[in-house]
C-alpha atoms as a PDB file:
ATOM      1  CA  UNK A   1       2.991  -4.378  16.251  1.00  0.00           C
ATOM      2  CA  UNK A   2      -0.273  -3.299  15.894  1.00  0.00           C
ATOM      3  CA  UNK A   3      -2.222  -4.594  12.776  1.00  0.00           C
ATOM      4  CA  UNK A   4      -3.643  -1.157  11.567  1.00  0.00           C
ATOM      5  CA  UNK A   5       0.338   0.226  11.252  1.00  0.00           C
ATOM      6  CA  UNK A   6       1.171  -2.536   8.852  1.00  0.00           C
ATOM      7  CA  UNK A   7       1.546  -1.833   5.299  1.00  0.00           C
ATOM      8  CA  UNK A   8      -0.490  -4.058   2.512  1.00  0.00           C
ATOM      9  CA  UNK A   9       2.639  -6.001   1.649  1.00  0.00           C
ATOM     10  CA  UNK A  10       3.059  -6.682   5.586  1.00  0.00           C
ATOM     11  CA  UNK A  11      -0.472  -7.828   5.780  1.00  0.00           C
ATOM     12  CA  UNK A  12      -0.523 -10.105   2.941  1.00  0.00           C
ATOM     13  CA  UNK A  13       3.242 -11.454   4.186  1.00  0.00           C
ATOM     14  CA  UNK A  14       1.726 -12.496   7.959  1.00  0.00           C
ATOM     15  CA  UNK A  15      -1.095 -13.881   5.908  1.00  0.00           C
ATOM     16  CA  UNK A  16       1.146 -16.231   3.770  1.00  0.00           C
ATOM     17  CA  UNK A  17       3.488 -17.424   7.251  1.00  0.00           C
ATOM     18  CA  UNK A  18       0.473 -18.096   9.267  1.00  0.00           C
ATOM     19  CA  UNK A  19      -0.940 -19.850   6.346  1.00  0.00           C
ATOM     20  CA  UNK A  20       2.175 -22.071   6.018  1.00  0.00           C
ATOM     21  CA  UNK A  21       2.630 -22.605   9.864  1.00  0.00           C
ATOM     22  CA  UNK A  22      -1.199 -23.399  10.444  1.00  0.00           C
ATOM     23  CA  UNK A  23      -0.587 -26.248   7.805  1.00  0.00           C
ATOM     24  CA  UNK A  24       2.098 -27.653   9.640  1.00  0.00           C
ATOM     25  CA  UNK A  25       1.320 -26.665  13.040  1.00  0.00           C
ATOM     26  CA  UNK A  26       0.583 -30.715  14.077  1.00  0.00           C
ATOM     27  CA  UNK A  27       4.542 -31.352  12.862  1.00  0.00           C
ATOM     28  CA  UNK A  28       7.074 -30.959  16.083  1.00  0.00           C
ATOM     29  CA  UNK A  29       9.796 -31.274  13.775  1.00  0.00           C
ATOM     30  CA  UNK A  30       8.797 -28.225  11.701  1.00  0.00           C
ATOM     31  CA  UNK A  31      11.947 -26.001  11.477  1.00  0.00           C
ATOM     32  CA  UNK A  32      12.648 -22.744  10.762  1.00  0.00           C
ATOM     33  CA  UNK A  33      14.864 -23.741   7.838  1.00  0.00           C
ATOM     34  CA  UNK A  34      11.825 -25.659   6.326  1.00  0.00           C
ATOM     35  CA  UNK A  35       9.609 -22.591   7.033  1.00  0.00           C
ATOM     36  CA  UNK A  36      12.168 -19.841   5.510  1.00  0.00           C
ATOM     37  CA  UNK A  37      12.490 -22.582   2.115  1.00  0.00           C
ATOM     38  CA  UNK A  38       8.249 -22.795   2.010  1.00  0.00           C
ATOM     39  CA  UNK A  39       8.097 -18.742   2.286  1.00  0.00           C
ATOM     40  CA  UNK A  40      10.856 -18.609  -0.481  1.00  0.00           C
ATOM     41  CA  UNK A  41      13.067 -16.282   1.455  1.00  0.00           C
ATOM     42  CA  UNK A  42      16.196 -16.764   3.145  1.00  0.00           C
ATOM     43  CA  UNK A  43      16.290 -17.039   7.131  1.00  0.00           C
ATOM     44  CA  UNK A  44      17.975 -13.779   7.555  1.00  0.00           C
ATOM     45  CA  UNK A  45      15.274 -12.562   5.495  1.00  0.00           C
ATOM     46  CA  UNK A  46      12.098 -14.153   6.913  1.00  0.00           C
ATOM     47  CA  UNK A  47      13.196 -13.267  10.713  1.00  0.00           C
ATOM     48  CA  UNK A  48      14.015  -9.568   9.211  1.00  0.00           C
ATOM     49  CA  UNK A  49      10.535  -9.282   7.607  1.00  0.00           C
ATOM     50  CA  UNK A  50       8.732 -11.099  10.691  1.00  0.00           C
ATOM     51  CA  UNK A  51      10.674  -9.051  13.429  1.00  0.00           C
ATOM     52  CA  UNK A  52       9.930  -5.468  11.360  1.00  0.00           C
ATOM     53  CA  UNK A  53       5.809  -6.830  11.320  1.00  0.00           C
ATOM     54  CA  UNK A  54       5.311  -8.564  14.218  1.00  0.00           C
ATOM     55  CA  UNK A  55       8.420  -7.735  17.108  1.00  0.00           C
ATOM     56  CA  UNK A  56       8.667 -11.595  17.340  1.00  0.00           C
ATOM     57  CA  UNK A  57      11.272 -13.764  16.052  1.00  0.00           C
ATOM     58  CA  UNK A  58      10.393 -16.809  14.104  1.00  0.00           C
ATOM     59  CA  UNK A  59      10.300 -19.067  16.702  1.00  0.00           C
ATOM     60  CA  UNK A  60       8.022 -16.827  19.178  1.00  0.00           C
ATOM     61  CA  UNK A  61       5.713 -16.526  15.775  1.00  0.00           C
ATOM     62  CA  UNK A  62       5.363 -20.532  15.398  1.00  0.00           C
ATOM     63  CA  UNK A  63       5.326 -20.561  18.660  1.00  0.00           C
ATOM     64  CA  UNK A  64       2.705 -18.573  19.050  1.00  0.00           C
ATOM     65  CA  UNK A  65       0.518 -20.349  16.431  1.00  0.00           C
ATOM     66  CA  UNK A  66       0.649 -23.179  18.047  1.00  0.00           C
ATOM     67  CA  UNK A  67      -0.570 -21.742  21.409  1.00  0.00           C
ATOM     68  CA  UNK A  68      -3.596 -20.196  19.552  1.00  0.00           C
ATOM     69  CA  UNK A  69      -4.855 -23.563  18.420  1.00  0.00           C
ATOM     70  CA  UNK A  70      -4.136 -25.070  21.202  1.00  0.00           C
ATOM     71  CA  UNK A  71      -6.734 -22.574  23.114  1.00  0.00           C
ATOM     72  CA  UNK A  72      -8.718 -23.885  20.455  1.00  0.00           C
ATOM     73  CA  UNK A  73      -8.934 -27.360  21.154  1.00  0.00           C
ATOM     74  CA  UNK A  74      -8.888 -26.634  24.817  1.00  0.00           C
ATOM     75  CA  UNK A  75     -12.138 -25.260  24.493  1.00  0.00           C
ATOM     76  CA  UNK A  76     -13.135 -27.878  22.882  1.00  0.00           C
ATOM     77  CA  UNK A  77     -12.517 -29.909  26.073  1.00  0.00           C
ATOM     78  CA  UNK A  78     -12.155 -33.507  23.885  1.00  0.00           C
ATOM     79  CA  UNK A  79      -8.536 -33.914  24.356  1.00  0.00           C
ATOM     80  CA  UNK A  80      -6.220 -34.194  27.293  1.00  0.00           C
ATOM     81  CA  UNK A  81      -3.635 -31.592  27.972  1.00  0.00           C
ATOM     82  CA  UNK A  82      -0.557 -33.626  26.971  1.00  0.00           C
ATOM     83  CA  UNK A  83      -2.875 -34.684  23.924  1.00  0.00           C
ATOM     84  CA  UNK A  84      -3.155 -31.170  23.006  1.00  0.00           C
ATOM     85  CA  UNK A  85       0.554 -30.575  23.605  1.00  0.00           C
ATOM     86  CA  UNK A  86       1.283 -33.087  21.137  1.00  0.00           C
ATOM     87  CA  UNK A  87      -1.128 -32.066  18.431  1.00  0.00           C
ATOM     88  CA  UNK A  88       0.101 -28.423  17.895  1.00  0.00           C
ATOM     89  CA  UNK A  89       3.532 -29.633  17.156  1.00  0.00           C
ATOM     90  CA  UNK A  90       5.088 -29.376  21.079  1.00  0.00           C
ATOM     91  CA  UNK A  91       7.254 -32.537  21.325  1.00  0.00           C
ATOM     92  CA  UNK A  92       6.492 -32.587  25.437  1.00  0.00           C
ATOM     93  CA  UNK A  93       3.782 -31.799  27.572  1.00  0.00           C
ATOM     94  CA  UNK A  94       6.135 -30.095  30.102  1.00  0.00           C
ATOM     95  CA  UNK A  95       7.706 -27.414  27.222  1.00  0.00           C
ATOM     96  CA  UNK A  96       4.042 -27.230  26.448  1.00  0.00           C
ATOM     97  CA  UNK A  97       2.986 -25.983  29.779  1.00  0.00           C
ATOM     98  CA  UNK A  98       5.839 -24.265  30.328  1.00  0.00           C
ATOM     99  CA  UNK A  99       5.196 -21.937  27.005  1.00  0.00           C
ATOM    100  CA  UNK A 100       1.426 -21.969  27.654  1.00  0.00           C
ATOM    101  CA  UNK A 101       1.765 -20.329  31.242  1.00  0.00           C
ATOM    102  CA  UNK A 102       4.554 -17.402  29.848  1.00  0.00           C
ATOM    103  CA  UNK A 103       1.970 -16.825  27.150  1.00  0.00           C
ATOM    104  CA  UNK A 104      -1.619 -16.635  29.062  1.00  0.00           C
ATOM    105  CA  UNK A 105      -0.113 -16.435  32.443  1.00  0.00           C
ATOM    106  CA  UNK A 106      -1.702 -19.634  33.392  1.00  0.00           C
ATOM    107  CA  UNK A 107      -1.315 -23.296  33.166  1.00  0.00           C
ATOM    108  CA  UNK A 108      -4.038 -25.242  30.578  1.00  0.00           C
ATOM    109  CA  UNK A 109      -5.562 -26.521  33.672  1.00  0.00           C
ATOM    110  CA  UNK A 110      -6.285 -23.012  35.223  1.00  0.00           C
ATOM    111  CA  UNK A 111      -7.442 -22.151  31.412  1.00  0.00           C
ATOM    112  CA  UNK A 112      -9.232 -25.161  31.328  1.00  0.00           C
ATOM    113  CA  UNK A 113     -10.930 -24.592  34.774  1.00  0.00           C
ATOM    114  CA  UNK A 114     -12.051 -21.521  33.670  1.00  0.00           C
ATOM    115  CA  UNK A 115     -14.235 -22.054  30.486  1.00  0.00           C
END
């Protein structure tokens, strides 16, 4: 969804989840029960209110954190790719890849070849 359609409440909601998720995004075993408790809403409730703002489910939305700072650190160039992997929270490097490529349409090393 587009970030100019969202209402104040909406705003200030993705603000709190990405928030919570960016301060666990190093944790693999970060659920979505954990995340629904630390929002204080139930998980019916938290995948309702992220679906209605964002189109993803909770999942995609962590999911999608994680990617973002993994670009991140990929710029960086310190850290190799199954290093990264680990440090957003992926518990493989092949999941990692796999998720990566369906998100940027290309593999970290294709990103990383061309920064």
């Amino acid at each position: 969804m587009n970030q100019k359609n969202l209402t104040p409440h909406q705003k200030a909601f993705l603000k709190k989840a990405a928030r919570i998720v960016d301060a666990r995004i190093t944790d693999p075993g970060f659920t979505v029960e954990e995340f629904s408790r630390l929002m204080e809403l139930s998980r019916s409730q938290l995948f309702r209110k992220l679906k209605t703002a964002t189109g993803a489910s909770v999942s995609v939305f962590i999911r999608g954190r994680r990617l973002k700072y993994a670009l991140s650190l990929l710029e960086k160039g310190e850290l190799p790719i199954a290093r990264v992997a680990s440090k957003v929270g992926f518990s493989g490097d092949t999941y990692f890849r796999k998720c990566f490529k369906e998100a940027y349409s290309m593999t970290p090393t294709e990103y990383i070849s061309q920064i």
